[in-house]
Protein backbone atom coordinates (compact mmCIF):
# COMPACT_ATOMS: atom_id res chain seq x y z
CA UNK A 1 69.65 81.77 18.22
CA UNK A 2 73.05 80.22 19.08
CA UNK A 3 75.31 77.58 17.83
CA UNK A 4 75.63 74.32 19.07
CA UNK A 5 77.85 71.51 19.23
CA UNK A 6 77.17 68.01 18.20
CA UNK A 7 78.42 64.43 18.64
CA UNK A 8 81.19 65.29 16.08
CA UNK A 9 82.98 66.51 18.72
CA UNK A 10 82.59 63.19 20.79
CA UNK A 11 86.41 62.11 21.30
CA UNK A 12 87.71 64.37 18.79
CA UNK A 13 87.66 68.05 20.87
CA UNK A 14 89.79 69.73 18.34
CA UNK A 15 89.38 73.13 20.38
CA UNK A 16 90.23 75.62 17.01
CA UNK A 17 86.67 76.99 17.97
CA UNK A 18 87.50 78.16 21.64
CA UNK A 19 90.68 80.43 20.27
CA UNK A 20 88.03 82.67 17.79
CA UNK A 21 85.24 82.92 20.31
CA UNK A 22 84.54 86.54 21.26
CA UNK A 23 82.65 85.61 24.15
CA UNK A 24 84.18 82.81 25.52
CA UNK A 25 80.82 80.48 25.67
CA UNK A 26 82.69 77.21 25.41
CA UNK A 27 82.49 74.67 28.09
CA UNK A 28 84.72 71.21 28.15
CA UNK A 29 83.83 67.72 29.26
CA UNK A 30 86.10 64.58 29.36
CA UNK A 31 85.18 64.10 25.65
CA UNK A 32 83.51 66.61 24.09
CA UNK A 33 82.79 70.50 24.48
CA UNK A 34 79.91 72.45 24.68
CA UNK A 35 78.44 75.66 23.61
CA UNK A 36 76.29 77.82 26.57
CA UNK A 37 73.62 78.85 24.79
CA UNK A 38 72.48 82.15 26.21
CA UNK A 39 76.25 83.20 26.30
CA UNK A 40 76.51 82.62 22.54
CA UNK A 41 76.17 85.88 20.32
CA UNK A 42 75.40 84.02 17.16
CA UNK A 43 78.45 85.07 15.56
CA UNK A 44 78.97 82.01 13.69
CA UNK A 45 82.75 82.58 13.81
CA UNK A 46 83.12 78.72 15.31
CA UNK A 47 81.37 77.05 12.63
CA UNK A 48 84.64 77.01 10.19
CA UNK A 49 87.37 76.42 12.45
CA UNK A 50 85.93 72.77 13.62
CA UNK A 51 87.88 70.32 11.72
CA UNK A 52 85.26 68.04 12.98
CA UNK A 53 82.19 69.64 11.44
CA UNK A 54 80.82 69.40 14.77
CA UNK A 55 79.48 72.90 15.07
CA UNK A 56 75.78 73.81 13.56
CA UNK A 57 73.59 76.74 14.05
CA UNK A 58 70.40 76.08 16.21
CA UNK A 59 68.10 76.81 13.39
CA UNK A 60 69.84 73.63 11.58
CA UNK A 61 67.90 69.96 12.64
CA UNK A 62 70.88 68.20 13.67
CA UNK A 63 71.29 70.58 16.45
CA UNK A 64 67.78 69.35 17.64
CA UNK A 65 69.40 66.51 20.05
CA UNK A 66 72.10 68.61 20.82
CA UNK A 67 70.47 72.12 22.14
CA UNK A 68 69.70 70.67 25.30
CA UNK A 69 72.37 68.78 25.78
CA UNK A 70 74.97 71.96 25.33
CA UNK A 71 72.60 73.77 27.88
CA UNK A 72 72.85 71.14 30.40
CA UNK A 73 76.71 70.39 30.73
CA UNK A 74 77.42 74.00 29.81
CA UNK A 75 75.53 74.51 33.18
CA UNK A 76 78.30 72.12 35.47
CA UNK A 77 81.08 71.69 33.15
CA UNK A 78 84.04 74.02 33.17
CA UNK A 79 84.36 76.97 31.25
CA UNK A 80 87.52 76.97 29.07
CA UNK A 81 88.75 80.14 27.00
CA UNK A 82 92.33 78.98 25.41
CA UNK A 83 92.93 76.21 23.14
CA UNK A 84 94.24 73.22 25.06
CA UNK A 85 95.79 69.64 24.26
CA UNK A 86 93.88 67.96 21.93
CA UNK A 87 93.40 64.30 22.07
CA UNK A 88 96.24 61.75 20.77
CA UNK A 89 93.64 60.13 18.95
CA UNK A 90 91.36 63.12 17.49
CA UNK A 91 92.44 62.29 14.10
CA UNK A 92 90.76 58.98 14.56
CA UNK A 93 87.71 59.41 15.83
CA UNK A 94 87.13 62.67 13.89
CA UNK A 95 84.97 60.68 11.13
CA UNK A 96 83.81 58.21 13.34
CA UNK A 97 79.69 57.64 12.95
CA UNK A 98 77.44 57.32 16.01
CA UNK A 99 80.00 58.96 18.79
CA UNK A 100 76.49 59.68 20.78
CA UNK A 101 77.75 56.74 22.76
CA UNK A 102 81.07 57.66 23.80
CA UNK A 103 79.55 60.78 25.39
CA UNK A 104 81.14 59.98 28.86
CA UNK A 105 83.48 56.90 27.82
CA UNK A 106 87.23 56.95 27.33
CA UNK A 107 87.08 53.77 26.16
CA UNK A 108 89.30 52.56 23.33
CA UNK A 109 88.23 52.42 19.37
């Protein structure tokens, strides 16, 4: 089982849970990041340091949507393995409802 990353993430990309992970299984898009899930150990050690809540284990539903997704742009996007700049507006879009949308949009609130 692995974690996964949902649309809490969407716009928000917070990155606390790339500096604790052991094996380095995070992956980064324009707006969100994603976990690979047969790099993942399972450690859970990402869950708590998302400010977003955006992190869920696979057994949990709302990773349902999200499994595949992680697999597929873990598969093309970048790996990255050190906390980087976090969005100017992260604070704002870190409660935000329905992000699904903004999966591959920059676009203004």
């Amino acid at each position: 089982m692995a974690y996964v990353v949902t649309d809490g993430c969407i716009r928000c990309k917070y990155q606390d849970c790339v500096e604790v992970c052991p094996v380095d299984c995070f992956y980064e898009g324009e707006t969100m990041l994603v976990i690979h899930p047969d790099e993942c150990i399972d450690c859970g050690v990402c869950e708590p340091e998302c400010p977003a809540d955006a992190i869920v284990s696979a057994a949990d539903a709302r990773a349902d949507r999200w499994l595949p997704v992680n697999a597929k742009y873990a598969a093309i996007w970048p790996n990255i393995t050190d906390k980087g700049p976090v969005p100017d507006d992260a604070d704002a879009w870190k409660d935000v409802p329905g992000k699904e949308k903004f999966l591959f949009s920059t676009e203004k609130m």
